[in-house]
PDB file of N, CA and C in Angstrom:
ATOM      1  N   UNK A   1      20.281 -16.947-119.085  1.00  0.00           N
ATOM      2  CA  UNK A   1      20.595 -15.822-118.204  1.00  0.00           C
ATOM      3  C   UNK A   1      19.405 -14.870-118.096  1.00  0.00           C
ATOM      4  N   UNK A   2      18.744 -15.119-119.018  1.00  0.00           N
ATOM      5  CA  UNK A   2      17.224 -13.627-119.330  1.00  0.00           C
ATOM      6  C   UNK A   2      16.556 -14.116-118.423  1.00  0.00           C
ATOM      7  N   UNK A   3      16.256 -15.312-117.876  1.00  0.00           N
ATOM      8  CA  UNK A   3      15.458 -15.926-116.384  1.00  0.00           C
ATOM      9  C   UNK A   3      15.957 -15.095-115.049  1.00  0.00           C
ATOM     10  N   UNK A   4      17.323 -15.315-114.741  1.00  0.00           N
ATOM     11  CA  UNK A   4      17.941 -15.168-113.535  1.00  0.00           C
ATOM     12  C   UNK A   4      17.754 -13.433-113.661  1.00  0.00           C
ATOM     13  N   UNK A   5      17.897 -13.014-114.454  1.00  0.00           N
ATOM     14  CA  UNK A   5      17.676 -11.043-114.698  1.00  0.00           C
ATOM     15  C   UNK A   5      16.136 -10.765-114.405  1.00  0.00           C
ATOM     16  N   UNK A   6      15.318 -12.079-114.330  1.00  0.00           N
ATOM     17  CA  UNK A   6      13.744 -11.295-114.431  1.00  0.00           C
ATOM     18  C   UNK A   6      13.445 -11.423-113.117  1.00  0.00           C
ATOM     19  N   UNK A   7      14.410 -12.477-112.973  1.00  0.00           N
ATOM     20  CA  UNK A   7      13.904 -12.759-111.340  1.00  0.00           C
ATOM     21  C   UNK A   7      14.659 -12.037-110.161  1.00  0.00           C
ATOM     22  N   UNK A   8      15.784 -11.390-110.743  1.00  0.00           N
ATOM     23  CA  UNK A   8      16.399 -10.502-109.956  1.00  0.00           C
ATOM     24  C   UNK A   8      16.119  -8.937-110.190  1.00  0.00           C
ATOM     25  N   UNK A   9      15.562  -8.950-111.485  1.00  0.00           N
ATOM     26  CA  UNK A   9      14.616  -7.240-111.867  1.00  0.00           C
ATOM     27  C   UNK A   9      13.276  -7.474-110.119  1.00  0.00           C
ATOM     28  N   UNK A  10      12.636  -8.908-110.233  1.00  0.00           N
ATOM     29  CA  UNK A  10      11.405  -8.817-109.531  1.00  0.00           C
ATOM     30  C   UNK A  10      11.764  -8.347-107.823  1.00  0.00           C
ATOM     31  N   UNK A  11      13.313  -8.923-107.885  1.00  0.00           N
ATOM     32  CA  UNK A  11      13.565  -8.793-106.111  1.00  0.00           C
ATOM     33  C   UNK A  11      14.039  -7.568-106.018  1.00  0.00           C
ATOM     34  N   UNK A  12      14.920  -6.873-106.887  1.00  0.00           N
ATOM     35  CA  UNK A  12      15.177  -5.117-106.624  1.00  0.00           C
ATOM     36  C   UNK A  12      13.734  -4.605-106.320  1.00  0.00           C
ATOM     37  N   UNK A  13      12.881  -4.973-107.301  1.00  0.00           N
ATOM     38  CA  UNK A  13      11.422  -4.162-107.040  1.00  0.00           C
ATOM     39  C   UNK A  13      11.071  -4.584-105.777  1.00  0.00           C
ATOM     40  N   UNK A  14      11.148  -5.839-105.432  1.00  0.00           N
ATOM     41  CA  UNK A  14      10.133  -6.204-103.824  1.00  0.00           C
ATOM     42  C   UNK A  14      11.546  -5.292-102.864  1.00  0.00           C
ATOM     43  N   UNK A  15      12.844  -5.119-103.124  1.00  0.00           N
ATOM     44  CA  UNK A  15      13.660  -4.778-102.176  1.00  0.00           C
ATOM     45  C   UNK A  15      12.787  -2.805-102.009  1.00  0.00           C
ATOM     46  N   UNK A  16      12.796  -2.844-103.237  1.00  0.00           N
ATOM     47  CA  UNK A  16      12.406  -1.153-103.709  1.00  0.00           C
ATOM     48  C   UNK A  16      11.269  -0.785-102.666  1.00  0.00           C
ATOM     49  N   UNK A  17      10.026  -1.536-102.877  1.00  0.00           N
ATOM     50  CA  UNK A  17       8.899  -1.479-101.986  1.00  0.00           C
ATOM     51  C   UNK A  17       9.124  -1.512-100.248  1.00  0.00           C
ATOM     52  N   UNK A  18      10.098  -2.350-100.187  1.00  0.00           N
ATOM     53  CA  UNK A  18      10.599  -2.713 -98.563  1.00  0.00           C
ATOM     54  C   UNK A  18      10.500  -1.431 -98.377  1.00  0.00           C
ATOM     55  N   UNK A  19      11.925  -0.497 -98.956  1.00  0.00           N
ATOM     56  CA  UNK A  19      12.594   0.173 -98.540  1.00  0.00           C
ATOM     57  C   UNK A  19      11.557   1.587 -98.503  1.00  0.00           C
ATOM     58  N   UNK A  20      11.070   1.759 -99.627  1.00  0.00           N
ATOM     59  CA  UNK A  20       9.882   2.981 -99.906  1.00  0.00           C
ATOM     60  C   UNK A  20       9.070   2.971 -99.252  1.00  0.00           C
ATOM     61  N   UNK A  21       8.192   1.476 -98.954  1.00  0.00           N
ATOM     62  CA  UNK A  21       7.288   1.528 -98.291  1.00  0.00           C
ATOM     63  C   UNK A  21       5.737   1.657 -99.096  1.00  0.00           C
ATOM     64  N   UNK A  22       5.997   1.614-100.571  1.00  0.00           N
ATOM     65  CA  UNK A  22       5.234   1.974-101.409  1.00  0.00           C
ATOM     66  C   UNK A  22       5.147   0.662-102.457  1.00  0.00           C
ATOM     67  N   UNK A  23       4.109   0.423-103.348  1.00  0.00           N
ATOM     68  CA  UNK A  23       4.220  -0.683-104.639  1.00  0.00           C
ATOM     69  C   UNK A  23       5.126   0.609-105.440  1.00  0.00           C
ATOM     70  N   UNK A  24       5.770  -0.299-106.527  1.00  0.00           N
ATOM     71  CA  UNK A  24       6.799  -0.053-107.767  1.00  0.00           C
ATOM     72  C   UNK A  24       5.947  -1.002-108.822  1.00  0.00           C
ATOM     73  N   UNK A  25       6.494  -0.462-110.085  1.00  0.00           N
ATOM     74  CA  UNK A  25       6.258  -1.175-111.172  1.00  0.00           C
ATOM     75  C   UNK A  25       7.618  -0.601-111.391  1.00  0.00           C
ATOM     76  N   UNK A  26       8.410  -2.073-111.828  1.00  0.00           N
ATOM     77  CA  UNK A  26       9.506  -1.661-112.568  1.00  0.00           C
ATOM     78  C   UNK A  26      10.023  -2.588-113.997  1.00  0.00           C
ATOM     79  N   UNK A  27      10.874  -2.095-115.194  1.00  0.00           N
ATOM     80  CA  UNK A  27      11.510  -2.468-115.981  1.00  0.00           C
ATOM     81  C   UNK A  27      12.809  -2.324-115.914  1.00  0.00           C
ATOM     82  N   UNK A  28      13.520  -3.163-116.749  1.00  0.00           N
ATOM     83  CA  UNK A  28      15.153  -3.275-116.829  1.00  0.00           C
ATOM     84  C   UNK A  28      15.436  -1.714-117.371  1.00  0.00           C
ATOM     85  N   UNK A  29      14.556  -1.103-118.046  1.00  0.00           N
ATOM     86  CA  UNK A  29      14.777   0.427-118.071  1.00  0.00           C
ATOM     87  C   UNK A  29      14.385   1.371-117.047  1.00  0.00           C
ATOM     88  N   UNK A  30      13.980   1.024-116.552  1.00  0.00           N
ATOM     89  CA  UNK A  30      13.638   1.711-115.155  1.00  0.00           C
ATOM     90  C   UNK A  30      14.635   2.435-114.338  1.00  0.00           C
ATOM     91  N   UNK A  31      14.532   3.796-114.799  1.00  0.00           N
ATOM     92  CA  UNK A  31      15.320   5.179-113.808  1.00  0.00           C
ATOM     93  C   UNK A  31      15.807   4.809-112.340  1.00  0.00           C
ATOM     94  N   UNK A  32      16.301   4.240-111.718  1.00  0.00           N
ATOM     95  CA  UNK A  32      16.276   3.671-110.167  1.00  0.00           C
ATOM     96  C   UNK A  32      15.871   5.614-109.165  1.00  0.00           C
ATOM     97  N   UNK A  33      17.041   6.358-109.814  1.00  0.00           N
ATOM     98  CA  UNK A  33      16.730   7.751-109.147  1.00  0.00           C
ATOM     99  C   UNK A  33      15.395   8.546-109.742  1.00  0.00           C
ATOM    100  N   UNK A  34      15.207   8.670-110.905  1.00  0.00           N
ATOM    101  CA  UNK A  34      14.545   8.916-111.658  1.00  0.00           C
ATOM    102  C   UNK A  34      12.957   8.852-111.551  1.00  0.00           C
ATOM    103  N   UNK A  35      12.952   7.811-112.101  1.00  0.00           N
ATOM    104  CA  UNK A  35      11.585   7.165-112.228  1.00  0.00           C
ATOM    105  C   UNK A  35      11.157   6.668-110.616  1.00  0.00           C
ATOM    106  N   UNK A  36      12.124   6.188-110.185  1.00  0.00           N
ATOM    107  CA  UNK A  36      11.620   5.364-108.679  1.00  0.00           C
ATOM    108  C   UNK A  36      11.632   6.761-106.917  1.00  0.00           C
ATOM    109  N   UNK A  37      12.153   7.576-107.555  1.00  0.00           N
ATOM    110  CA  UNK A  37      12.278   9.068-106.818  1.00  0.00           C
ATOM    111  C   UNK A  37      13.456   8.487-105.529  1.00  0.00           C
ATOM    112  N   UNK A  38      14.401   7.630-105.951  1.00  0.00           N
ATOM    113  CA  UNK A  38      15.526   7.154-104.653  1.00  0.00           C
ATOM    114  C   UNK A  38      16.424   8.038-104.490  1.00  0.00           C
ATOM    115  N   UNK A  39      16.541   8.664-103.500  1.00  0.00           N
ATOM    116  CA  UNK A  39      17.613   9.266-103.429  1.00  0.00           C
ATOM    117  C   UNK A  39      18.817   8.443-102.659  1.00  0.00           C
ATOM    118  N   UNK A  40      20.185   9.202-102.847  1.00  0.00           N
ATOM    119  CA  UNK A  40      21.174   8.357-102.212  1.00  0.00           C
ATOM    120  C   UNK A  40      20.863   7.322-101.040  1.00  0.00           C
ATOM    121  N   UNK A  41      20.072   7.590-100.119  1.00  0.00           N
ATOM    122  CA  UNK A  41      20.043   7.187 -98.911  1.00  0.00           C
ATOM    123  C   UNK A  41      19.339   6.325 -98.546  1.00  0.00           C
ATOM    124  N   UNK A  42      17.704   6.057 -99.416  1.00  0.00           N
ATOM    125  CA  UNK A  42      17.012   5.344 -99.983  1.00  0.00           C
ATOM    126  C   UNK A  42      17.745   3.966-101.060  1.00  0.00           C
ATOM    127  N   UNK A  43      18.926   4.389-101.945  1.00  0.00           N
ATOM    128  CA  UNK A  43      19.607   3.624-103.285  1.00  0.00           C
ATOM    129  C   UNK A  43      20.381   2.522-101.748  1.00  0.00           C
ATOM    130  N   UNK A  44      20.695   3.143-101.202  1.00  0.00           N
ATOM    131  CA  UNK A  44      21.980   2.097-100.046  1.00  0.00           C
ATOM    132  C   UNK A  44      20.973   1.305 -99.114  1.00  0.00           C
ATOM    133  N   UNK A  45      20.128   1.631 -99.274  1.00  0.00           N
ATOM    134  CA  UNK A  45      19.014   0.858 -97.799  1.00  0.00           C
ATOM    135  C   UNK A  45      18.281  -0.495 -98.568  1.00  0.00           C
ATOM    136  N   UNK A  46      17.875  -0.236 -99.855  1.00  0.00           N
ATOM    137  CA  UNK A  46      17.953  -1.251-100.899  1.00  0.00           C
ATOM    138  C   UNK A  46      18.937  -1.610-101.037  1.00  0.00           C
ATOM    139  N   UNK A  47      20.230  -1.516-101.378  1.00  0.00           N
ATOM    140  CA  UNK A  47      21.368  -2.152-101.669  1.00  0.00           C
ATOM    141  C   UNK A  47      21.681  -3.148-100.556  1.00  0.00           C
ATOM    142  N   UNK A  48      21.234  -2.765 -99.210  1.00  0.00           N
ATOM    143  CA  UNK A  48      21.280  -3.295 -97.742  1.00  0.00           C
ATOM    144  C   UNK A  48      20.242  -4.399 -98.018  1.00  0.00           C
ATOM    145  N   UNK A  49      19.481  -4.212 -98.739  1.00  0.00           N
ATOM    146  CA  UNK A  49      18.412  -5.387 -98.288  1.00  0.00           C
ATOM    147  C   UNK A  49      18.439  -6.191 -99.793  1.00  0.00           C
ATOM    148  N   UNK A  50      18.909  -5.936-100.440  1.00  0.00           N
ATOM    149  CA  UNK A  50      19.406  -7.045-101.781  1.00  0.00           C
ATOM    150  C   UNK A  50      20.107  -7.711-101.287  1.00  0.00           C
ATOM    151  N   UNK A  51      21.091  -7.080-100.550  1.00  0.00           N
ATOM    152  CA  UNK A  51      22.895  -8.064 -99.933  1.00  0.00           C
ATOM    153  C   UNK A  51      22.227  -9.012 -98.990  1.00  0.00           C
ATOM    154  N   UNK A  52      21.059  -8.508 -98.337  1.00  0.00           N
ATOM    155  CA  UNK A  52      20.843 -10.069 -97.417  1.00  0.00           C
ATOM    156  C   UNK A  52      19.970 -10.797 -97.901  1.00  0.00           C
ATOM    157  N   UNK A  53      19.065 -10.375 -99.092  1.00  0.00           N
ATOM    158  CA  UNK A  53      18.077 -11.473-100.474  1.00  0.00           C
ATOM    159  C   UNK A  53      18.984 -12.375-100.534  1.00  0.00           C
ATOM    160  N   UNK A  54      20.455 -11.880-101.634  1.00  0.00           N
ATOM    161  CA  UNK A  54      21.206 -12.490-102.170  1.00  0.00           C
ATOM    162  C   UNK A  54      22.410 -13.247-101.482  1.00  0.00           C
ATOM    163  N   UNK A  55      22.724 -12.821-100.150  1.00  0.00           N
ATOM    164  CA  UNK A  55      23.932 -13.366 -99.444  1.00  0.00           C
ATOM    165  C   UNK A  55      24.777 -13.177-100.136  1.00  0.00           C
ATOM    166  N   UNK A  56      25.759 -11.827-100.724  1.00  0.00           N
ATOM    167  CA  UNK A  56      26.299 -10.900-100.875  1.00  0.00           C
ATOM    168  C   UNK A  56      26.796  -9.602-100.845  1.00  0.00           C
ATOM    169  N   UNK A  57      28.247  -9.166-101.180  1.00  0.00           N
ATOM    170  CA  UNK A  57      28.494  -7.726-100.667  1.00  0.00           C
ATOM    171  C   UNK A  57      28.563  -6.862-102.285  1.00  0.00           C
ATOM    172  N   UNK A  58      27.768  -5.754-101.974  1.00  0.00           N
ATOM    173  CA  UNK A  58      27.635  -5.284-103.774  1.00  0.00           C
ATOM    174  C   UNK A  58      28.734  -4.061-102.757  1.00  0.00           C
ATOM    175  N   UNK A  59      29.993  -3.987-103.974  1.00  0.00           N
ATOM    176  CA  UNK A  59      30.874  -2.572-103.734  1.00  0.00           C
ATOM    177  C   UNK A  59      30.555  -1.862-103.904  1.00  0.00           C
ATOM    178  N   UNK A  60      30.424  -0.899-103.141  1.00  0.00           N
ATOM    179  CA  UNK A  60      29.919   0.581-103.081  1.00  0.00           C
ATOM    180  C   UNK A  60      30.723   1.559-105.215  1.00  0.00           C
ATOM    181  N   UNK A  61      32.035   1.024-105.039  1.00  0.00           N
ATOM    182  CA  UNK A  61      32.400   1.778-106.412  1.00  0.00           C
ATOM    183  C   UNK A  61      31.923   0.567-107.262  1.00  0.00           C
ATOM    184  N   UNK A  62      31.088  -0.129-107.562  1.00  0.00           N
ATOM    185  CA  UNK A  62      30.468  -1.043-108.809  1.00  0.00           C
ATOM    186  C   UNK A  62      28.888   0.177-108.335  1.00  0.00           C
ATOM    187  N   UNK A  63      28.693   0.165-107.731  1.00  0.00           N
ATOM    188  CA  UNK A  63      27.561   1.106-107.620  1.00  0.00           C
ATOM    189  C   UNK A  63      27.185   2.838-108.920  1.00  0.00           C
ATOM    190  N   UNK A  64      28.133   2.969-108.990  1.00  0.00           N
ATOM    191  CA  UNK A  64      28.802   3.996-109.559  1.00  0.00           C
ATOM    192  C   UNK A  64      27.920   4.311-110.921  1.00  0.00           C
ATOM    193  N   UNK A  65      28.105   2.782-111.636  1.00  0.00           N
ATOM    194  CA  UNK A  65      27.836   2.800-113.021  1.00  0.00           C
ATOM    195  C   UNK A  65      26.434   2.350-113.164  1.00  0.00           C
ATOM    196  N   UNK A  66      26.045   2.003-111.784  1.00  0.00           N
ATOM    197  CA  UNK A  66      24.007   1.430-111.938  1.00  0.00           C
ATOM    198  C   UNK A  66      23.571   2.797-111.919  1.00  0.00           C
ATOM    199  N   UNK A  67      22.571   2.730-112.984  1.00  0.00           N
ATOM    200  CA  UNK A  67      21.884   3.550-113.542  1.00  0.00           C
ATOM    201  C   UNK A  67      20.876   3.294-113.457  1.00  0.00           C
ATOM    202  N   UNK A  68      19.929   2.030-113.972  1.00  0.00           N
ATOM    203  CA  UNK A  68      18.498   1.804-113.784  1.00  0.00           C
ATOM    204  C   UNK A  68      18.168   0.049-113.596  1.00  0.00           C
ATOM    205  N   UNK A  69      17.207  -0.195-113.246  1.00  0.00           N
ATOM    206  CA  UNK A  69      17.104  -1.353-112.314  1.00  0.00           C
ATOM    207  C   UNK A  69      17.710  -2.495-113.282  1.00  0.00           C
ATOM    208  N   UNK A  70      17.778  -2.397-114.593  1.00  0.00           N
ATOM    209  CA  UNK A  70      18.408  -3.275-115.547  1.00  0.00           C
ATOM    210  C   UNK A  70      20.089  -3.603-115.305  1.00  0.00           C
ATOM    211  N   UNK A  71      20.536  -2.100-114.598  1.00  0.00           N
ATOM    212  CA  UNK A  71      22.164  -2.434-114.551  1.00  0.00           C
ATOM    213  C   UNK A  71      21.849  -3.069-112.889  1.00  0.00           C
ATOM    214  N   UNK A  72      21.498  -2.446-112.205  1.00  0.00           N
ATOM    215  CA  UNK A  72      21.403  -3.445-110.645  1.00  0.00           C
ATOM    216  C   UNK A  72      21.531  -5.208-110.939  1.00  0.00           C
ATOM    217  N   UNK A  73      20.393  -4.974-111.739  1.00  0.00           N
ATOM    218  CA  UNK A  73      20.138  -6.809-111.781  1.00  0.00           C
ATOM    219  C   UNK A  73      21.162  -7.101-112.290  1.00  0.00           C
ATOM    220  N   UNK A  74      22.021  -6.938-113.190  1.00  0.00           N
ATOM    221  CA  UNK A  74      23.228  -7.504-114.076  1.00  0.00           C
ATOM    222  C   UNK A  74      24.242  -7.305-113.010  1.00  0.00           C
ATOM    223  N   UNK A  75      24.079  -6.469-112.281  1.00  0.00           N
ATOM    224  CA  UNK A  75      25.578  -6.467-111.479  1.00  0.00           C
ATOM    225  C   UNK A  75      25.410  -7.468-110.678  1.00  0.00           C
ATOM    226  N   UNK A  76      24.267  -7.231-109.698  1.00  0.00           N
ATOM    227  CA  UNK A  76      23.784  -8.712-108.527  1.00  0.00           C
ATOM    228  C   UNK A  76      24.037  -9.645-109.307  1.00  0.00           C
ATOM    229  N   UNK A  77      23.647 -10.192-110.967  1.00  0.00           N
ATOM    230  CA  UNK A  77      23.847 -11.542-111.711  1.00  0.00           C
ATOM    231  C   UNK A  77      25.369 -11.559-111.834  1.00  0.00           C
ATOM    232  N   UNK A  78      26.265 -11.073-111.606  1.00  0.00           N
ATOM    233  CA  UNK A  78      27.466 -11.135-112.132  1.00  0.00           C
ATOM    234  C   UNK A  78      28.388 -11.443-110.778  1.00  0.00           C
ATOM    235  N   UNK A  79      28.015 -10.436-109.503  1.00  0.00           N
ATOM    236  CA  UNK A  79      28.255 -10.818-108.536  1.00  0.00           C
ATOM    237  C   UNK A  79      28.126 -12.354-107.838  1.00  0.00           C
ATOM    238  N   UNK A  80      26.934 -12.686-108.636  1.00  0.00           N
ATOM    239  CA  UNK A  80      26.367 -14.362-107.922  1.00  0.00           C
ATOM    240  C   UNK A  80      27.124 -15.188-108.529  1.00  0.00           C
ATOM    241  N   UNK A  81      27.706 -15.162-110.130  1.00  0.00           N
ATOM    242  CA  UNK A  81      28.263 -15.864-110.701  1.00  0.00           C
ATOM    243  C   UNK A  81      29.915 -15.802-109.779  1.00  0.00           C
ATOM    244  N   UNK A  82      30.309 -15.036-109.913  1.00  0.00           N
ATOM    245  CA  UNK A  82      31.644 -14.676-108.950  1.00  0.00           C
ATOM    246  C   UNK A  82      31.435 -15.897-107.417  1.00  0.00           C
ATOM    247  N   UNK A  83      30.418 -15.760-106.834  1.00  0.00           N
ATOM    248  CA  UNK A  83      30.829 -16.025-105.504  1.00  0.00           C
ATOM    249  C   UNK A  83      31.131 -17.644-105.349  1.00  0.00           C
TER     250      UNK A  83
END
């Protein structure tokens, strides 16, 4: 499973850059609001462009509890296992 998390840590970051418009360096500890300066509106435009990486719908209330790019990737990994 520590494969499928590194490789889904790497696509939040390339989603991160889409969306910013900027390079990221990120870790599974990595602040998403914080450290990455996303605000709400920025966090959903990435979330928009993960869902069409992954060919999935991430719920807005599973959103809730992502905190930093480590919980994103585990939720997208958990979501993929589901579908």
């Amino acid at each position: 499973m520590e494969l499928a998390t590194d490789l889904t840590v790497r696509e939040v970051a390339k989603a991160a850059e889409t969306v910013l418009g900027r390079p990221v360096n990120v870790t599974h500890e990595t602040d998403i609001a914080r450290d990455l300066a996303v605000d709400s509106l920025a966090l959903m435009n990435i979330v928009m462009e993960l869902e069409d990486r992954f060919d999935l719908s991430i719920p807005l209330d599973r959103l809730a509890t992502v905190q930093t790019v480590g919980d994103l990737s585990e939720l997208i990994n958990t979501l993929r296992m589901k579908a």
